[in-house]
N, C-alpha and C. Protein backbone atom coordinates (compact mmCIF):
# COMPACT_ATOMS: atom_id res chain seq x y z
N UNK A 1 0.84 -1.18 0.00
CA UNK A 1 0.00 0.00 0.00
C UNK A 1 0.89 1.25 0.00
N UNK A 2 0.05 1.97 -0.93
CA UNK A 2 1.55 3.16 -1.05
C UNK A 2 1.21 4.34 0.11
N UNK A 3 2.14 5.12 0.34
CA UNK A 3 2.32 5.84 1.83
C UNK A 3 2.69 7.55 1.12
N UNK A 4 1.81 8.35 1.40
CA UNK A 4 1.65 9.56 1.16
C UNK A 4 2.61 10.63 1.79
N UNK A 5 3.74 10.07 0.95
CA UNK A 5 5.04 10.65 2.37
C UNK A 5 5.56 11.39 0.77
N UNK A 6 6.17 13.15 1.35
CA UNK A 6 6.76 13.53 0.54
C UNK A 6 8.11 13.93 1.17
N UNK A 7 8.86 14.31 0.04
CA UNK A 7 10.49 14.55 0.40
C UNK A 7 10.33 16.08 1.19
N UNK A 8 11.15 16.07 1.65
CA UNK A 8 11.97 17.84 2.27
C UNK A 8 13.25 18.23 2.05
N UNK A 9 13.33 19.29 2.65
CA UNK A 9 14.82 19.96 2.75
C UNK A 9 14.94 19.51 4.09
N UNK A 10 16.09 18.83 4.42
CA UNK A 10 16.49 19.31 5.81
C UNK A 10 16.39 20.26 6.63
N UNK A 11 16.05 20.68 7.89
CA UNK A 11 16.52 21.39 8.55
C UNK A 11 17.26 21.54 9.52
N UNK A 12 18.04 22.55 10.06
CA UNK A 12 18.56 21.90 11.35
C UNK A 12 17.90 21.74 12.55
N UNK A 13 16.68 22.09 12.64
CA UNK A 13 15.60 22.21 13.68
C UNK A 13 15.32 20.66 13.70
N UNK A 14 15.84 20.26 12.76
CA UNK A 14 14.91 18.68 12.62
C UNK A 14 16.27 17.55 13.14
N UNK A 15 17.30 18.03 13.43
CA UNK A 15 18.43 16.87 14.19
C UNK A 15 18.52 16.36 15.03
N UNK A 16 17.66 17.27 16.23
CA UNK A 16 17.49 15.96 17.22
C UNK A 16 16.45 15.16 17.28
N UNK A 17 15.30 15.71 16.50
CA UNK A 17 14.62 14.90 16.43
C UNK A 17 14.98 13.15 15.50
N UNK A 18 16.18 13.39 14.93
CA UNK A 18 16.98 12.34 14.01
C UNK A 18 17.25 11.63 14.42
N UNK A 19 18.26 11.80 15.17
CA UNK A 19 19.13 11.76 16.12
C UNK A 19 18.18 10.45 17.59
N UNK A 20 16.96 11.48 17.73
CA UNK A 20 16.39 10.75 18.76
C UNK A 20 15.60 9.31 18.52
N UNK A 21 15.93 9.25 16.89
CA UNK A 21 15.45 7.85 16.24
C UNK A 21 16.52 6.83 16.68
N UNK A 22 17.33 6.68 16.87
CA UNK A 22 18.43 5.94 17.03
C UNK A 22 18.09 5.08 18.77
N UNK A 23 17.93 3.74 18.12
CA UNK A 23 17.31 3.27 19.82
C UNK A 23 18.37 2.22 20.39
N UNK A 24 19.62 1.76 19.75
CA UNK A 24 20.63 1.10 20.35
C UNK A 24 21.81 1.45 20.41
N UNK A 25 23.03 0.69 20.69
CA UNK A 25 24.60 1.09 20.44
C UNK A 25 24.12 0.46 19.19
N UNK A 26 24.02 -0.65 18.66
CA UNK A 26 24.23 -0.95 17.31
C UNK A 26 23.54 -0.51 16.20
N UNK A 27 22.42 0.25 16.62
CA UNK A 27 21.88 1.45 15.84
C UNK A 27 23.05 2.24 15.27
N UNK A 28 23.24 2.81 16.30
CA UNK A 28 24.34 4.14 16.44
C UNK A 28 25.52 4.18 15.44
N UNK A 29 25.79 2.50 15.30
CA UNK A 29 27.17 2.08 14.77
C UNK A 29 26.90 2.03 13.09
N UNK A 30 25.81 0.99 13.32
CA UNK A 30 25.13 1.18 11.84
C UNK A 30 25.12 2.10 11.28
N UNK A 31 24.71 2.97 11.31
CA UNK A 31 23.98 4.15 10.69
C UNK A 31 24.87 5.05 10.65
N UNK A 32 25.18 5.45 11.76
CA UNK A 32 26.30 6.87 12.34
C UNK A 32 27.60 6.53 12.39
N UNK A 33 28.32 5.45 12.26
CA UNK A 33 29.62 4.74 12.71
C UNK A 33 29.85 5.61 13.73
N UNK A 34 29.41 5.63 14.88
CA UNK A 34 29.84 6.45 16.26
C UNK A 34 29.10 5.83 17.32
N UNK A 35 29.39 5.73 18.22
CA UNK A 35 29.45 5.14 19.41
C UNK A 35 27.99 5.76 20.18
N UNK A 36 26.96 5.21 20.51
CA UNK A 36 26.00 5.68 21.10
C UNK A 36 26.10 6.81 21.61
N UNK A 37 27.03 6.67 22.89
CA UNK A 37 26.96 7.96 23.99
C UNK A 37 27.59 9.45 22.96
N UNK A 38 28.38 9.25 21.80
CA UNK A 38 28.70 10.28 21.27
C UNK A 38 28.06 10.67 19.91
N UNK A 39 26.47 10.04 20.02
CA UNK A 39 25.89 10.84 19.17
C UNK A 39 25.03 11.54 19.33
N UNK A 40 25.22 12.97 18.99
CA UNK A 40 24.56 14.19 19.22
C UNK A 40 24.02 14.89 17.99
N UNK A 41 22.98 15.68 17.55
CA UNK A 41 22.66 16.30 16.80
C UNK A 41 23.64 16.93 16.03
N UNK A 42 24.44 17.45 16.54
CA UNK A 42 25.95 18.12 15.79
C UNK A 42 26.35 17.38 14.45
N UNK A 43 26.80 16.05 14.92
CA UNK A 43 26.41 15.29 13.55
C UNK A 43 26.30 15.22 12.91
N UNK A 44 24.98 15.58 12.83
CA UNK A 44 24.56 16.03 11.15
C UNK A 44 24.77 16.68 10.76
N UNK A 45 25.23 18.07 11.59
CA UNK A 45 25.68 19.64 11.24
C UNK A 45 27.29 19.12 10.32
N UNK A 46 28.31 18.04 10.98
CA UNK A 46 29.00 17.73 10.40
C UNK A 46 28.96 17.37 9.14
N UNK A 47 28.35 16.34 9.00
CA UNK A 47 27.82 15.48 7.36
C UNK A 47 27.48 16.52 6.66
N UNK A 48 26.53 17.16 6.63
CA UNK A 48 26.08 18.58 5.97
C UNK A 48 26.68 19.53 5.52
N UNK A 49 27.86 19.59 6.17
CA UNK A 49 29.43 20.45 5.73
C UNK A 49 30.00 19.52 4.75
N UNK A 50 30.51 18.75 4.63
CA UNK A 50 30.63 18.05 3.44
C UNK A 50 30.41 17.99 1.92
N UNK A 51 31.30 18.45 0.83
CA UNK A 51 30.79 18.33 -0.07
C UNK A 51 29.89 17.32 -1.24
N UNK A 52 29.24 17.22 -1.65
CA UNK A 52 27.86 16.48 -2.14
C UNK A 52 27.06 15.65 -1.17
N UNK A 53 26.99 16.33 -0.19
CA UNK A 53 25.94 15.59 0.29
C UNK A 53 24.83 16.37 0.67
N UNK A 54 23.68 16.08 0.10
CA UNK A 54 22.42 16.32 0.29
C UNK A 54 21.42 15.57 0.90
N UNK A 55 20.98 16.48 2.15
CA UNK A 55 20.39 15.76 3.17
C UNK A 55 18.39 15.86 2.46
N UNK A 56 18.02 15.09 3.22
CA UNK A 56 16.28 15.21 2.79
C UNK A 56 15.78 14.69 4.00
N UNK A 57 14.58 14.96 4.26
CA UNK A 57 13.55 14.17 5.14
C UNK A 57 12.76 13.94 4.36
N UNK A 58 11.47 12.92 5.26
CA UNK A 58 10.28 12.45 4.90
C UNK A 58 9.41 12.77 5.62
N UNK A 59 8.13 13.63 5.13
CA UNK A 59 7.11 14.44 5.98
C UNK A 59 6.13 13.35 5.80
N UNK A 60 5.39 13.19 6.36
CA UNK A 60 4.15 12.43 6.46
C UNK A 60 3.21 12.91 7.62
N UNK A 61 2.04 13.89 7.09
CA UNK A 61 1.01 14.31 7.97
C UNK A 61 1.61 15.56 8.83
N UNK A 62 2.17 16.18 8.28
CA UNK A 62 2.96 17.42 8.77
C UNK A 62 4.15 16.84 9.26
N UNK A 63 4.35 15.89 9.69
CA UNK A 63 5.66 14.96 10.64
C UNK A 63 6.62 14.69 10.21
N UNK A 64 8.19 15.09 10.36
CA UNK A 64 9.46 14.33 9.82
C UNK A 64 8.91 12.86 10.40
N UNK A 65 9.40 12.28 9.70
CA UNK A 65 9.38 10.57 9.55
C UNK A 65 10.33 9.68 9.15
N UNK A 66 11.27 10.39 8.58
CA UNK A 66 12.15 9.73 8.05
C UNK A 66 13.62 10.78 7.44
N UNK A 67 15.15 10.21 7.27
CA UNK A 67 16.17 11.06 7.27
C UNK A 67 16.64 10.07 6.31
N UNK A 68 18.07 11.12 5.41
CA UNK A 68 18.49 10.02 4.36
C UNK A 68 19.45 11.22 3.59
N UNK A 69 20.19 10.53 3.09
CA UNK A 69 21.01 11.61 2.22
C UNK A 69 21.26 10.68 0.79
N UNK A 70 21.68 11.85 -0.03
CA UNK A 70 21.98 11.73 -1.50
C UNK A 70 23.45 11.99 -1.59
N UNK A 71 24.54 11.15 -1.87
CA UNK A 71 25.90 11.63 -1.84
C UNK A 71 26.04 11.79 -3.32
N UNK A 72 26.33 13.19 -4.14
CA UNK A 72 26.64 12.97 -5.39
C UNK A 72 27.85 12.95 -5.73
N UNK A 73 28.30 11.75 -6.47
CA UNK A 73 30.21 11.80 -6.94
C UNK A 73 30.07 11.96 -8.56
N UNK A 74 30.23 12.88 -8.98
CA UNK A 74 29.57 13.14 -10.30
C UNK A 74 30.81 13.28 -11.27
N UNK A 75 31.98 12.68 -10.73
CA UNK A 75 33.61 12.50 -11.75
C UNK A 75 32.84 10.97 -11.47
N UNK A 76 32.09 9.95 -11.03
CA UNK A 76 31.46 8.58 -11.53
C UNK A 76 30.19 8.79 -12.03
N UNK A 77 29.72 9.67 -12.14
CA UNK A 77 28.25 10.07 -12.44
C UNK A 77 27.30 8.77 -11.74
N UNK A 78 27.64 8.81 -10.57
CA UNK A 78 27.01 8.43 -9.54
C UNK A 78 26.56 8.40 -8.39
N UNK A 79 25.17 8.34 -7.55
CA UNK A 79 24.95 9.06 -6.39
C UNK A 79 24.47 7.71 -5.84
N UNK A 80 25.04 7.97 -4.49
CA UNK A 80 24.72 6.48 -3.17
C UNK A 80 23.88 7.33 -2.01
N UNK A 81 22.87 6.51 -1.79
CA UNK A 81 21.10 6.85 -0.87
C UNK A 81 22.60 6.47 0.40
N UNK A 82 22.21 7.44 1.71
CA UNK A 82 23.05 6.52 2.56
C UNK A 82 22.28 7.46 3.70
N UNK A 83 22.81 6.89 4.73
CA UNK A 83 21.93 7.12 5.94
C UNK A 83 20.83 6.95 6.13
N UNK A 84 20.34 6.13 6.02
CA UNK A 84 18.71 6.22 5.68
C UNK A 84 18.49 5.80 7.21
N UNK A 85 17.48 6.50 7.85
CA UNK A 85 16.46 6.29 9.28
C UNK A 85 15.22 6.48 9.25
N UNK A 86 14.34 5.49 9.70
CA UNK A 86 13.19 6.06 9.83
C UNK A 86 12.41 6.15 11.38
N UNK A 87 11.71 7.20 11.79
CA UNK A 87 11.33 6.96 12.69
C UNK A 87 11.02 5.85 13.67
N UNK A 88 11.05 5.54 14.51
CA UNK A 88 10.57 4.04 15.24
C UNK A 88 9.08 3.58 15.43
N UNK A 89 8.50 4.59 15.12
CA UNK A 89 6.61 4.20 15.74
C UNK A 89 5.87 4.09 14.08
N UNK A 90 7.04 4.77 12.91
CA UNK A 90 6.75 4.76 11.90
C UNK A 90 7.13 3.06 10.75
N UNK A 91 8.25 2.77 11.41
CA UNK A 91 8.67 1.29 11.02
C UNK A 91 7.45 0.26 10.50
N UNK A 92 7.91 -0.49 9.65
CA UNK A 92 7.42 -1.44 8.98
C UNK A 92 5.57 -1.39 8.45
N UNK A 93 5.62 0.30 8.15
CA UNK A 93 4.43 0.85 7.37
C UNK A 93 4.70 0.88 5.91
N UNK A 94 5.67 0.72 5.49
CA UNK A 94 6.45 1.15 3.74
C UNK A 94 6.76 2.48 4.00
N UNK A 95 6.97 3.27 5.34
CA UNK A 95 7.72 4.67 4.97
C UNK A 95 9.16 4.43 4.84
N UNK A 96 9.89 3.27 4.53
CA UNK A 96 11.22 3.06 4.31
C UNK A 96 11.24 3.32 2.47
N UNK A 97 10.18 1.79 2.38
CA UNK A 97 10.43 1.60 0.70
C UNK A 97 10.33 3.33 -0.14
N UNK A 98 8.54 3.77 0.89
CA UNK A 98 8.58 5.37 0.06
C UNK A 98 9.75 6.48 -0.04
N UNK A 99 10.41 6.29 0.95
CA UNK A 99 11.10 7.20 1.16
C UNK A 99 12.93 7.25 0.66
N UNK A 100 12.60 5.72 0.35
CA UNK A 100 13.94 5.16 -0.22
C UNK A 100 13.86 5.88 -2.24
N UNK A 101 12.41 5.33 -2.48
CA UNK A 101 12.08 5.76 -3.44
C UNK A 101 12.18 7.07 -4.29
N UNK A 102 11.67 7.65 -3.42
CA UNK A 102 11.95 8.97 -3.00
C UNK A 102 13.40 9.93 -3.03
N UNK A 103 14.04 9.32 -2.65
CA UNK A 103 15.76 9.84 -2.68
C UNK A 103 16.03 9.67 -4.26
N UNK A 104 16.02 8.22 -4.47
CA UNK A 104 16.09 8.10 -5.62
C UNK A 104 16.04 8.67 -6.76
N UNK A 105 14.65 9.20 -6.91
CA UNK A 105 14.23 9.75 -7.76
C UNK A 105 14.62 11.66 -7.80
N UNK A 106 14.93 11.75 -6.34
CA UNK A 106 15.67 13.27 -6.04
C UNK A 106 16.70 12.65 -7.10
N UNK A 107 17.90 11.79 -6.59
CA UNK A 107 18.88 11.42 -7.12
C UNK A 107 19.09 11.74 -8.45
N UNK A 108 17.72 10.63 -9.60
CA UNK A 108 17.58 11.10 -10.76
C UNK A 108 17.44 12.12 -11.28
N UNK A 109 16.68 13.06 -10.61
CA UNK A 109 16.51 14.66 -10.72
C UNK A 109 17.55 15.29 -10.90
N UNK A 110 18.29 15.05 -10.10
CA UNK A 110 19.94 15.26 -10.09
C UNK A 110 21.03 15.34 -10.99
N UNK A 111 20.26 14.00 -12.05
CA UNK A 111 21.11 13.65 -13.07
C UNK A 111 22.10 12.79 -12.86
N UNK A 112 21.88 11.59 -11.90
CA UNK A 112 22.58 10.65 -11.98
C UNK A 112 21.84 9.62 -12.53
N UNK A 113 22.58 9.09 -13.51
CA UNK A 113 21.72 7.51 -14.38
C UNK A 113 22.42 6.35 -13.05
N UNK A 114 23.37 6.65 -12.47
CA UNK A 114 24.08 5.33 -11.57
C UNK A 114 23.51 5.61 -10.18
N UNK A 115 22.31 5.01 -9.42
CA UNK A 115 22.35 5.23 -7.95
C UNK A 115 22.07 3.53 -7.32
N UNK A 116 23.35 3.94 -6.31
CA UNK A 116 23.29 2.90 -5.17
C UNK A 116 23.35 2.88 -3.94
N UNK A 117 23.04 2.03 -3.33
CA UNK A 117 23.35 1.61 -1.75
C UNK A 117 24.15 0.78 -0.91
N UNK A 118 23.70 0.56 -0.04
CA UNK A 118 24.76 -0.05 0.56
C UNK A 118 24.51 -0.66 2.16
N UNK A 119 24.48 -1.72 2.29
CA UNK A 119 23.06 -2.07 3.55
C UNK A 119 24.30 -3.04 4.39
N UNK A 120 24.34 -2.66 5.48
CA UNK A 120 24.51 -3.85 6.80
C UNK A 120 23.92 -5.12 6.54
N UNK A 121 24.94 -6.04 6.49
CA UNK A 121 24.27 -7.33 6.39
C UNK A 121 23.51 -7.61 7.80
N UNK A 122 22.54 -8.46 7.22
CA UNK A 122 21.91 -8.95 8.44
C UNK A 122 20.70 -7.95 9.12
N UNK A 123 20.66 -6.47 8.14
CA UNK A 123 19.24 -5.46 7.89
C UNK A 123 18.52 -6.07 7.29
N UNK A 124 17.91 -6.56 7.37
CA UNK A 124 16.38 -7.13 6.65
C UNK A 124 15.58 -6.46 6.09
N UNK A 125 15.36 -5.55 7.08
CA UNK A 125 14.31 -4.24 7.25
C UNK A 125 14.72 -3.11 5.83
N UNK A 126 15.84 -2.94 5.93
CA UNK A 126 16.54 -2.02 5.14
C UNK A 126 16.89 -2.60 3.83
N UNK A 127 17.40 -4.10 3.64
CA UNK A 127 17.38 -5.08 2.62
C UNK A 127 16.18 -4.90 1.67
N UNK A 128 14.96 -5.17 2.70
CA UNK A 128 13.67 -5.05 1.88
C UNK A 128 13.08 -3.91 1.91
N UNK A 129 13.73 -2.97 2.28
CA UNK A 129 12.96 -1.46 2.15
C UNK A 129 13.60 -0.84 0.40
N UNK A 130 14.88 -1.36 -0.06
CA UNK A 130 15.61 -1.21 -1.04
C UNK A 130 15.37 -2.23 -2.16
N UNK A 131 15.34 -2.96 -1.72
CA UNK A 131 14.47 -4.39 -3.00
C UNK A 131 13.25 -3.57 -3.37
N UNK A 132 12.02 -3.27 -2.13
CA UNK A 132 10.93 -3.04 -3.05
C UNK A 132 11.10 -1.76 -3.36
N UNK A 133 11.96 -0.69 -3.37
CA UNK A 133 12.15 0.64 -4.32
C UNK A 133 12.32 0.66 -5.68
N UNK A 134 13.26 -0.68 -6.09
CA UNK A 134 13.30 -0.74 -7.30
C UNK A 134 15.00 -1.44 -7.40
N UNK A 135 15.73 -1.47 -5.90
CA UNK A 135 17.11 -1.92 -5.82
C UNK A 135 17.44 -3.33 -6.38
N UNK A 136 18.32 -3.89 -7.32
CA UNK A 136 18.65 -5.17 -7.30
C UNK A 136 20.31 -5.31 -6.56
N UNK A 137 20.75 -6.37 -6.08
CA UNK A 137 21.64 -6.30 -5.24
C UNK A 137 23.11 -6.71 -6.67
N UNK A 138 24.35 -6.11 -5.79
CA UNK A 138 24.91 -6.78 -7.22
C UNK A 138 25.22 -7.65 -6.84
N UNK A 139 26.42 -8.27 -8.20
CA UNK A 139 27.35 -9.00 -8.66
C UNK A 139 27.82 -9.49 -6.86
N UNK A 140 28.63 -10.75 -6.70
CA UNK A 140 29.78 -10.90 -5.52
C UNK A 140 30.90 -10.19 -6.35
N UNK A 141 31.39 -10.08 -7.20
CA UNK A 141 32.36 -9.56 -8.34
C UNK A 141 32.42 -7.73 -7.13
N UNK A 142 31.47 -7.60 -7.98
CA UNK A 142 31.07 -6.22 -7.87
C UNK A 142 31.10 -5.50 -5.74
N UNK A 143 30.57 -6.61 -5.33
CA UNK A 143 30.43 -6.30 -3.85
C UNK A 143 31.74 -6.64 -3.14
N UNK A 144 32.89 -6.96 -3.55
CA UNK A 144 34.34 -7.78 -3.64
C UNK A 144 34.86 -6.26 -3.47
N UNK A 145 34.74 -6.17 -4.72
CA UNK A 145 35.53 -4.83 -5.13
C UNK A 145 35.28 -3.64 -4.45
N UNK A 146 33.74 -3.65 -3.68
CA UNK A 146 33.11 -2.40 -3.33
C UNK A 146 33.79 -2.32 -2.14
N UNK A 147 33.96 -3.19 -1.10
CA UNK A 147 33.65 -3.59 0.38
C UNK A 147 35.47 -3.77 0.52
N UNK A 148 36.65 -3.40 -0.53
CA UNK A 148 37.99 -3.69 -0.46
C UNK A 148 38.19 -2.65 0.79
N UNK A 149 37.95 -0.85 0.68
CA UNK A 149 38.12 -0.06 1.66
C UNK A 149 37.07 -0.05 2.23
N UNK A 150 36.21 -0.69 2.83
CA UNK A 150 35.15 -0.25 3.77
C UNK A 150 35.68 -0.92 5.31
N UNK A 151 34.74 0.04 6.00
CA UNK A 151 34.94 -1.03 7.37
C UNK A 151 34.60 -2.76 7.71
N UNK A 152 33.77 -2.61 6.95
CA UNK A 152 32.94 -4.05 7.14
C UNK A 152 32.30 -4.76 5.69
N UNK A 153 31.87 -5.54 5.92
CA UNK A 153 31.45 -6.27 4.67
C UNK A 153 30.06 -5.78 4.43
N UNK A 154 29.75 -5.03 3.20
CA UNK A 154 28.14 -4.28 3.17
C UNK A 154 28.23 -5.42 1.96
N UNK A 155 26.24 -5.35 1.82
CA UNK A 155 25.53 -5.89 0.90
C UNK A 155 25.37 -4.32 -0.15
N UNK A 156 25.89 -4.42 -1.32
CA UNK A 156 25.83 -3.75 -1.95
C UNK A 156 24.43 -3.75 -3.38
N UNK A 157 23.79 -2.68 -3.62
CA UNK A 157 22.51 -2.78 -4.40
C UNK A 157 22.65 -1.48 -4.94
N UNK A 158 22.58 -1.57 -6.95
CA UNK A 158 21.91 -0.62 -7.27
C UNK A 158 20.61 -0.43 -8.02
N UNK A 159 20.25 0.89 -7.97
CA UNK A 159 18.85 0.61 -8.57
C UNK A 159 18.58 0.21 -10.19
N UNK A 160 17.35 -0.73 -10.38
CA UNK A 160 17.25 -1.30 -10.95
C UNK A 160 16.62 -0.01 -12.58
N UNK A 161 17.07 -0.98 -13.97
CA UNK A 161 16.70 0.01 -14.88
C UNK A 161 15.34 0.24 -14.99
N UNK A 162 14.43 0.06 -13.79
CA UNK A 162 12.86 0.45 -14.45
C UNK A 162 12.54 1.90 -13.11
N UNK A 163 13.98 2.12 -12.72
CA UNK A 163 14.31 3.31 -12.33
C UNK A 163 13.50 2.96 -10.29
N UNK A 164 13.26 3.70 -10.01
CA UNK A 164 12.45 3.68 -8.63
C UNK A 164 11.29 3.63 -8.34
N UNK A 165 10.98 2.72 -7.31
CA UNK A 165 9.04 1.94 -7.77
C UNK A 165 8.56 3.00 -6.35
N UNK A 166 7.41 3.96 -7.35
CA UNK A 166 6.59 4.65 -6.14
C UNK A 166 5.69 4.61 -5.81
């Protein structure tokens, strides 16, 4: 069932409320690579300084609902969905898949034909919030090569050519 959630601009008014989505240490790690007790709204003020990254929310019923950024690397003419959170009382309604969707298609707006992700193994939630957007997962080839400098071993997915399912 589709979910009447539209994109935003960030604000900074809206970081702790982000921020206050985060309900474990292994939340924290996931998402933020930072250590529970040292994540603070600031944070995001950090990421946001950064060049190509474009932050968005997800409004639903006047309500942020959801956080996520667009990283554009446009010497690959390619942009990666990353951070993605969604509220906790909002979970396992499809405001993931919409809102995943959603980036996406910012993404395309953007003018990237290449967008991907990049999921914690063992996210389910986030696995299948990116499958039903329109994500196919790649190659082991491809996830080999991706995961050489990363911290950890991610399940790597990009979106599929019938573009992002809304």
């Amino acid at each position: 069932m589709p979910v009447d959630l539209a994109l935003g601009d960030f604000r900074k008014d809206d970081a702790a409320t982000v921020v206050g989505w985060v309900q474990s240490a292994g939340e924290a790690l996931n998402w933020a690579s930072v250590p529970f007790l040292r994540l603070t709204p600031e944070i995001l003020e950090e990421w946001h300084a950064q060049p190509g990254i474009v932050p968005c929310v997800g409004v639903l019923d006047g309500d942020v609902c959801a956080y996520g950024q667009v990283w554009e690397d446009h010497a690959e003419d390619e942009a990666e969905l990353a951070r993605i959170i969604v509220a906790p009382e909002r979970r396992g309604q499809g405001v993931g898949r919409t809102f995943v969707a959603l980036l996406a298609a910012e993404a395309r707006r953007r003018g990237f034909r290449s967008i991907v992700v990049r999921v914690v193994r063992g996210e389910r939630a986030a696995f299948s919030s990116y499958r039903g957007a329109g994500f196919v997962r790649m190659s082991p080839d491809e996830e080999t090569r991706l995961n050489l400098d990363q911290d950890q071993d991610y399940v790597w997915m990009r979106l599929g050519p019938d573009g992002p399912s809304l």
